[in-house]
C-alpha atoms as a PDB file:
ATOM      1  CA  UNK A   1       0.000   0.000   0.000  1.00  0.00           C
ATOM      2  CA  UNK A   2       2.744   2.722   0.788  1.00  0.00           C
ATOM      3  CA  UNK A   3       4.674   1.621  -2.688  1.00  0.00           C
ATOM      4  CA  UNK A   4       0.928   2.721  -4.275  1.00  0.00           C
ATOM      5  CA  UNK A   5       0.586   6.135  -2.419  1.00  0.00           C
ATOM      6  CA  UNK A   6       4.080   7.105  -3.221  1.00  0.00           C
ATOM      7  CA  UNK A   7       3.151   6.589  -6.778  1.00  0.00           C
ATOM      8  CA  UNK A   8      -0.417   8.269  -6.300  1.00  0.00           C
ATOM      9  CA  UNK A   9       1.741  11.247  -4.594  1.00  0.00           C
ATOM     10  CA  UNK A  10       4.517  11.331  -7.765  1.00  0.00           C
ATOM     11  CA  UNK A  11       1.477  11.515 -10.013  1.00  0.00           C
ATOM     12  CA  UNK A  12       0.077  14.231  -8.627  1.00  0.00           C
ATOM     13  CA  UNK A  13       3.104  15.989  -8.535  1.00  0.00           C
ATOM     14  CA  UNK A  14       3.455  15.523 -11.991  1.00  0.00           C
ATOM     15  CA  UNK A  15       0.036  16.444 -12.610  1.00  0.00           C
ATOM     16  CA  UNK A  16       0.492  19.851 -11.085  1.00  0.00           C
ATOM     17  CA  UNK A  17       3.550  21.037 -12.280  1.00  0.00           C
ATOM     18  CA  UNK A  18       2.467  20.091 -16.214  1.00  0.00           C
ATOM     19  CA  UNK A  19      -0.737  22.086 -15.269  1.00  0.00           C
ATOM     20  CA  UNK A  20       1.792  24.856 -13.708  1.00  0.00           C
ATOM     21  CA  UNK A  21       4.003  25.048 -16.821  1.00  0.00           C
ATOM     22  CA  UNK A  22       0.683  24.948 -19.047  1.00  0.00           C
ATOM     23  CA  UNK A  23       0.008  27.523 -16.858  1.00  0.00           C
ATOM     24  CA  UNK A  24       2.611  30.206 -16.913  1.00  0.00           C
ATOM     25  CA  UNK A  25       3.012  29.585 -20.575  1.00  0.00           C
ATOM     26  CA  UNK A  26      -0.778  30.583 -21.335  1.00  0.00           C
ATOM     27  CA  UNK A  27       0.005  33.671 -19.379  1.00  0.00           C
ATOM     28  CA  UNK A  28       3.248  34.549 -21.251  1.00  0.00           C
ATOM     29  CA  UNK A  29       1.173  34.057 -24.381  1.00  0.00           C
ATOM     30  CA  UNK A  30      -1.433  36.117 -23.524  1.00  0.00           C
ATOM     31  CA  UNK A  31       0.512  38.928 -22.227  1.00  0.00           C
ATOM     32  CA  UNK A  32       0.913  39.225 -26.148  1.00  0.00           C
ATOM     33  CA  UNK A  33      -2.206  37.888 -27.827  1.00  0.00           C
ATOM     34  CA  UNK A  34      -5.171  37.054 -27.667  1.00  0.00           C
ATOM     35  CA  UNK A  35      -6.711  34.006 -26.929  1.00  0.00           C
ATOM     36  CA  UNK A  36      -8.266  33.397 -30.066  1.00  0.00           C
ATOM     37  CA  UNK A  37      -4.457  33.407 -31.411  1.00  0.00           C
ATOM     38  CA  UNK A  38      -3.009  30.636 -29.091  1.00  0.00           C
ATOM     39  CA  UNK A  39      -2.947  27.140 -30.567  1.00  0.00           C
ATOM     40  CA  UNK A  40      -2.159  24.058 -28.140  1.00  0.00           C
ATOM     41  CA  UNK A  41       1.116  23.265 -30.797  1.00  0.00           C
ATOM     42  CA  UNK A  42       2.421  27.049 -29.683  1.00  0.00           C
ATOM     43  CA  UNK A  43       1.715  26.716 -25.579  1.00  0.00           C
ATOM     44  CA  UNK A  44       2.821  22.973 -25.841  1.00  0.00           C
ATOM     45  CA  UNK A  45       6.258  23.991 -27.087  1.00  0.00           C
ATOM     46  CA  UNK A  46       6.733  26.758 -24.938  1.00  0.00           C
ATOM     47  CA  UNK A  47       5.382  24.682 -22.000  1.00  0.00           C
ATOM     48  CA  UNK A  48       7.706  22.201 -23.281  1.00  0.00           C
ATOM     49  CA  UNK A  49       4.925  19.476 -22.961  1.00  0.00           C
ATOM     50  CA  UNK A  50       3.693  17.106 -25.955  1.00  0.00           C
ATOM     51  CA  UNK A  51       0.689  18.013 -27.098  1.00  0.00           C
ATOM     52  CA  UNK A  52      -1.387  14.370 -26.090  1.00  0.00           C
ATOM     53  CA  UNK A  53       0.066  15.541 -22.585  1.00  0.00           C
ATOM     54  CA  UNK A  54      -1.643  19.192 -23.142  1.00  0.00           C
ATOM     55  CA  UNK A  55      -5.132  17.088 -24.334  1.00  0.00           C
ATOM     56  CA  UNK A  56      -5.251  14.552 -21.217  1.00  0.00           C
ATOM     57  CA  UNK A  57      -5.716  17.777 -19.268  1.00  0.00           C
ATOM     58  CA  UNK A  58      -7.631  20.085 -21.370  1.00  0.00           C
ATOM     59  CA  UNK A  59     -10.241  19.816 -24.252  1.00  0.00           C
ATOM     60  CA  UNK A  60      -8.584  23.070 -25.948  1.00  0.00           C
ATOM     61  CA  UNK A  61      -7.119  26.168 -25.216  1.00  0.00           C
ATOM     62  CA  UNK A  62     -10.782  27.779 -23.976  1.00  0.00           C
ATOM     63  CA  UNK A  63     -11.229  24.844 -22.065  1.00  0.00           C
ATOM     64  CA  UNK A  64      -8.004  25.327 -20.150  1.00  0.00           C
ATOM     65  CA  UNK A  65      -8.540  29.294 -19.710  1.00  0.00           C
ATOM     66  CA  UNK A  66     -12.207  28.064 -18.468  1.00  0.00           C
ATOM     67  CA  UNK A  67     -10.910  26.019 -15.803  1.00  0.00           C
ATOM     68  CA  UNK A  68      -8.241  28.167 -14.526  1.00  0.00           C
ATOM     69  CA  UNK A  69     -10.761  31.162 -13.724  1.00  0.00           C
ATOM     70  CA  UNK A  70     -13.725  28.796 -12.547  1.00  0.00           C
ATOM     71  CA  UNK A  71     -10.415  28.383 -10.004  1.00  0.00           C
ATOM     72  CA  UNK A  72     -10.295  31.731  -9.219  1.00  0.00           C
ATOM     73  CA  UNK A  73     -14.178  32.503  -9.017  1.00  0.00           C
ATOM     74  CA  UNK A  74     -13.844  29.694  -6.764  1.00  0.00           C
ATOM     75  CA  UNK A  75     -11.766  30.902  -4.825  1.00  0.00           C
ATOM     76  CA  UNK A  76     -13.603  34.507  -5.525  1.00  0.00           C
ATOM     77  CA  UNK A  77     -17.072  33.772  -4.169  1.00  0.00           C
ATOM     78  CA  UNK A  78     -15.195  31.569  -0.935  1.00  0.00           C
ATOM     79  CA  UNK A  79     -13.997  35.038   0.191  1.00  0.00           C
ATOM     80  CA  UNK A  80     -17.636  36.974  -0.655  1.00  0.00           C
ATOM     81  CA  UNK A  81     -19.397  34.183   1.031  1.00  0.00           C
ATOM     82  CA  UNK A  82     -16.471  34.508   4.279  1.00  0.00           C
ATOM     83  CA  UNK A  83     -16.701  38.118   4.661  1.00  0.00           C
ATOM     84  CA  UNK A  84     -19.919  39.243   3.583  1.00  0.00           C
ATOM     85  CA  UNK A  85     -22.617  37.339   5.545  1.00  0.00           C
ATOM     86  CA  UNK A  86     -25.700  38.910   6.651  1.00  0.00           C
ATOM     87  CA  UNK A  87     -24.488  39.038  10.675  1.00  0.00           C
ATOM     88  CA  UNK A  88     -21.025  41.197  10.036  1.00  0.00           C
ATOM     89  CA  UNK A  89     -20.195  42.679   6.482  1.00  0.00           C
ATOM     90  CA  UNK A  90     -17.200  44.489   6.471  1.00  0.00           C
ATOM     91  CA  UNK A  91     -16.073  45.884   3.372  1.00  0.00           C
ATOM     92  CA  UNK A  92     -12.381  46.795   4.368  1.00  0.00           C
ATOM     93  CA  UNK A  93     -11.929  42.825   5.649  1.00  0.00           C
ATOM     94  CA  UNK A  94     -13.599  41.874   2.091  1.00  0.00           C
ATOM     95  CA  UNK A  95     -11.589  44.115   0.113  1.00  0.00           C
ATOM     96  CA  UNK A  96      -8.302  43.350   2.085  1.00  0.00           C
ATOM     97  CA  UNK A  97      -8.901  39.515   1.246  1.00  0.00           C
ATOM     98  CA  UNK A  98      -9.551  40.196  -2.514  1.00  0.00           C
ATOM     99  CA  UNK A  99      -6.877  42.229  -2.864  1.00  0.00           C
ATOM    100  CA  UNK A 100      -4.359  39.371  -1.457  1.00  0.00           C
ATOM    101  CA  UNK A 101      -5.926  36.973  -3.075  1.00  0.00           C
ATOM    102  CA  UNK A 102      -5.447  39.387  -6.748  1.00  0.00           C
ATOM    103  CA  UNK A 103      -1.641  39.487  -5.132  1.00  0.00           C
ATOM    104  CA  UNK A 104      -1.574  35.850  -5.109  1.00  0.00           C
ATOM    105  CA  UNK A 105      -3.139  35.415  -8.518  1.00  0.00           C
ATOM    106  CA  UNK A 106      -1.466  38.847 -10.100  1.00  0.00           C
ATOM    107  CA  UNK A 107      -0.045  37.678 -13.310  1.00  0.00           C
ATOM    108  CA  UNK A 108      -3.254  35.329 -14.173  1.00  0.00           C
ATOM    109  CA  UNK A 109      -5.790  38.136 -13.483  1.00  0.00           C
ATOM    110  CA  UNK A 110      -3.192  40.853 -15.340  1.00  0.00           C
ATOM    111  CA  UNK A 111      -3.348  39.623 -18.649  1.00  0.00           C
ATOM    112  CA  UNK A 112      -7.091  38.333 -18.145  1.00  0.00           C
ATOM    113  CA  UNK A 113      -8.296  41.489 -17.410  1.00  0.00           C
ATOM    114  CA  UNK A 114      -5.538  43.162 -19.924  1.00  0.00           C
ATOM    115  CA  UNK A 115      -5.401  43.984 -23.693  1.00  0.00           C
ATOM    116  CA  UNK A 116      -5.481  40.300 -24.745  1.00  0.00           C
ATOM    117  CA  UNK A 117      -7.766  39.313 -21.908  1.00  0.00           C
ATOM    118  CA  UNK A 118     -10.714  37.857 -21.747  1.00  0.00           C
ATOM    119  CA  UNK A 119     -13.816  40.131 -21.345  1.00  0.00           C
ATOM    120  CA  UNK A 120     -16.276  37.531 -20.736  1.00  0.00           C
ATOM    121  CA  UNK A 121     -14.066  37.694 -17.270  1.00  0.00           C
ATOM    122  CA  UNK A 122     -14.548  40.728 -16.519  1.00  0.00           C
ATOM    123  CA  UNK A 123     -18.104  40.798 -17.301  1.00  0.00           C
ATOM    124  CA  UNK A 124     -18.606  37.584 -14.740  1.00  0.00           C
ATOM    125  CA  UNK A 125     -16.110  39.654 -12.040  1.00  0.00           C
ATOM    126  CA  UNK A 126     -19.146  42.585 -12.741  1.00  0.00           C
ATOM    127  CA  UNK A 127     -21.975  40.436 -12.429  1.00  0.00           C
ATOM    128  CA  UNK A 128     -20.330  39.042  -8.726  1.00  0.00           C
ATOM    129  CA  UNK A 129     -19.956  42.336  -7.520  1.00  0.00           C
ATOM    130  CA  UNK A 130     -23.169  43.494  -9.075  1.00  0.00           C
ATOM    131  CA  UNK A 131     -24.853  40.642  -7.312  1.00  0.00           C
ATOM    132  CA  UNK A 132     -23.561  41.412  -3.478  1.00  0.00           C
ATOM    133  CA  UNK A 133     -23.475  44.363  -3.393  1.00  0.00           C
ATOM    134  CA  UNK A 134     -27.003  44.162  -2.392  1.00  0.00           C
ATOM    135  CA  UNK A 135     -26.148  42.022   0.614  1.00  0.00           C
ATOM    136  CA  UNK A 136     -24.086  45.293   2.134  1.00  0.00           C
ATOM    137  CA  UNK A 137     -26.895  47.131   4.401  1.00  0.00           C
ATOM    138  CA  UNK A 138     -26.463  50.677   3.622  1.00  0.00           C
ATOM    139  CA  UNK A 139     -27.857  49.483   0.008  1.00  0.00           C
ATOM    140  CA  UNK A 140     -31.618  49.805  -0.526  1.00  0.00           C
ATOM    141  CA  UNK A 141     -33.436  48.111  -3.173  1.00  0.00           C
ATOM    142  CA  UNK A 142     -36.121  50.705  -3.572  1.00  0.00           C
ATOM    143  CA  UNK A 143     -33.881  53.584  -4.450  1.00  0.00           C
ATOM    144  CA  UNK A 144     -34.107  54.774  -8.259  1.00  0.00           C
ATOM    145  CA  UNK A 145     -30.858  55.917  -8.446  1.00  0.00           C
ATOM    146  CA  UNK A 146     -29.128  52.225  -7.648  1.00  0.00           C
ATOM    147  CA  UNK A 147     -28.333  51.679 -11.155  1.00  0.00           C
ATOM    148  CA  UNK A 148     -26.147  54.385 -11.219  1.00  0.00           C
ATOM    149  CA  UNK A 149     -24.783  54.168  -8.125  1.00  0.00           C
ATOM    150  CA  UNK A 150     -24.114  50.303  -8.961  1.00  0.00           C
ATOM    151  CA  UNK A 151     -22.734  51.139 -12.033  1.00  0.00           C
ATOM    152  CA  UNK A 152     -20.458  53.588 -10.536  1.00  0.00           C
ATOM    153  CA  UNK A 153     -19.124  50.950  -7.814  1.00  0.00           C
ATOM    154  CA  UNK A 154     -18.729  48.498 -10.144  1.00  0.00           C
ATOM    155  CA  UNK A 155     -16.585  50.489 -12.756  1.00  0.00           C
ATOM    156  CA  UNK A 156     -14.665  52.015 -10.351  1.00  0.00           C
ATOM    157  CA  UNK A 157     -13.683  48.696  -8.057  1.00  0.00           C
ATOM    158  CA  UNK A 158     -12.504  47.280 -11.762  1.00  0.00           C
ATOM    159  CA  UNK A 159     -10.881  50.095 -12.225  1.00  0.00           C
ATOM    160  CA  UNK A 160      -8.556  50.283  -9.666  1.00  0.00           C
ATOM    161  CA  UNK A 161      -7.991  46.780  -9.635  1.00  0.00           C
ATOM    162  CA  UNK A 162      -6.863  47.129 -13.520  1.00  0.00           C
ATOM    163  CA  UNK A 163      -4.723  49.954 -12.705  1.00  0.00           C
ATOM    164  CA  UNK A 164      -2.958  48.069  -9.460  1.00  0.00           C
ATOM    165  CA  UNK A 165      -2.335  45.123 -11.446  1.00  0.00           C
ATOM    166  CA  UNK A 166      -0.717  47.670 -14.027  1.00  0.00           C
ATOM    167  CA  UNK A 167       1.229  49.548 -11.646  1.00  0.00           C
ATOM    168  CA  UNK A 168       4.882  49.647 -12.114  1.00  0.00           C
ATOM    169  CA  UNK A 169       5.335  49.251  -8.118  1.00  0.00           C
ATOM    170  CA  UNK A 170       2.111  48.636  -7.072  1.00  0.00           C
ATOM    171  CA  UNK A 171       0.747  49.615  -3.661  1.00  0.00           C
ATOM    172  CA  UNK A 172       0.691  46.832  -0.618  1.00  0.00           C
ATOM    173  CA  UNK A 173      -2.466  44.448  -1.154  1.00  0.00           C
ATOM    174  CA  UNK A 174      -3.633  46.242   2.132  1.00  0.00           C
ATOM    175  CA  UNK A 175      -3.144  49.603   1.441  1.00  0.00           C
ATOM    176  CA  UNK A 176      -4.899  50.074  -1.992  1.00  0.00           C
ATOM    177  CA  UNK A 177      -7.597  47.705   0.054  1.00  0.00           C
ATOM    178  CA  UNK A 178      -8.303  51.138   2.531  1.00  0.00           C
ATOM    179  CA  UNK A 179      -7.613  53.416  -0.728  1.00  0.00           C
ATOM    180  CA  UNK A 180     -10.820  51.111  -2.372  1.00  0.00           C
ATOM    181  CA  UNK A 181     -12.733  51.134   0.569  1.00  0.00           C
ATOM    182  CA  UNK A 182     -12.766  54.951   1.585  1.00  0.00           C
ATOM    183  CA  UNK A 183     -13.821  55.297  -1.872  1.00  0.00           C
ATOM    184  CA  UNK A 184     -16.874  53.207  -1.814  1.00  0.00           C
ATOM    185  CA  UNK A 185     -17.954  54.582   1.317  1.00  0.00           C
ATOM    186  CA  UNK A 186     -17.531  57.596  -0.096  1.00  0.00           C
ATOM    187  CA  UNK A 187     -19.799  56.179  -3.089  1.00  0.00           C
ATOM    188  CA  UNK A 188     -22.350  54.545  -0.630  1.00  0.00           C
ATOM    189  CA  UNK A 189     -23.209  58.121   0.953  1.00  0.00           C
ATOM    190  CA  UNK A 190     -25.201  58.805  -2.497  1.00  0.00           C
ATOM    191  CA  UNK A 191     -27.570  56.775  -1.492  1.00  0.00           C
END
């Protein structure tokens, strides 16, 4: 039995560091093109992978840039649904956890929210944030005026996340957190 989980264990290993080259080599590619522009030969070479490797992991190139941000929604909605329950929302706490968890994931959500990105992202990051921020209590259903106030909360959280992730020398994950969140208080006095 121990021979079989030290096997298990080596597979795994191997498992994640093909997925981790695969990986880093989609990002490098898409730092420069889009995604439409990728083939499996060009990321398989650069990955340094044979291409049946590429296809026991992935259907095609979509498929693999699918899966890696239904990882980071994931991950996403795990901190929404942590930090913004119904008993204590705290935006500065949520924003401070996105904003490390961006840190974590900087060059994956760089070039997916940059030039060669992928809007379809973005839009789905927009339709999260959308969709909570009616769980924050200050925000009330009734008023007329929410679509524009939602609209401008929206643009401008994307906004400075684009712009941090663009930033030569960024500010601290925690920092540009309080920047964000002065802001949308700020934003939530409209109402």
């Amino acid at each position: 039995m121990n021979e079989t989980g030290n096997n298990s264990n080596v597979t795994d290993r191997r498992i994640r560091r093909t997925r981790a080259l695969l990986r880093q080599g989609l990002i490098q590619l898409m730092e420069t093109k889009d995604i439409k522009d990728i083939s499996v030969k060009e990321l398989s070479d650069l990955a340094d992978i044979n291409r049946g490797t590429f296809y026991l992991h992935y259907n095609d190139i979509y498929d693999m840039l699918g899966k890696m941000e239904d990882e980071l929604f994931t991950e996403f909605n795990e901190i929404l649904d942590r930090t913004l329950t119904t008993e204590a929302i705290s935006s500065e706490t949520t924003l401070q956890e996105i904003f490390a968890f961006l840190e974590r994931n900087r060059d994956f959500a760089k070039v997916t929210m940059g030039p060669h990105g992928d809007l379809a992202f973005v839009n789905r990051m927009k339709g999260l944030v959308k969709d909570r921020i009616y769980n924050i209590p200050d925000v009330k259903n009734g008023n007329q005026d929410l679509v524009y106030i939602e609209s401008f909360i929206i643009s401008g959280c994307i906004g400075i996340i684009e712009t941090w992730l663009n930033h030569p020398s960024p500010k601290p994950p925690e920092e540009i957190a309080a920047m964000c969140n002065s802001l949308l208080m700020k934003g939530l006095h409209l109402i």
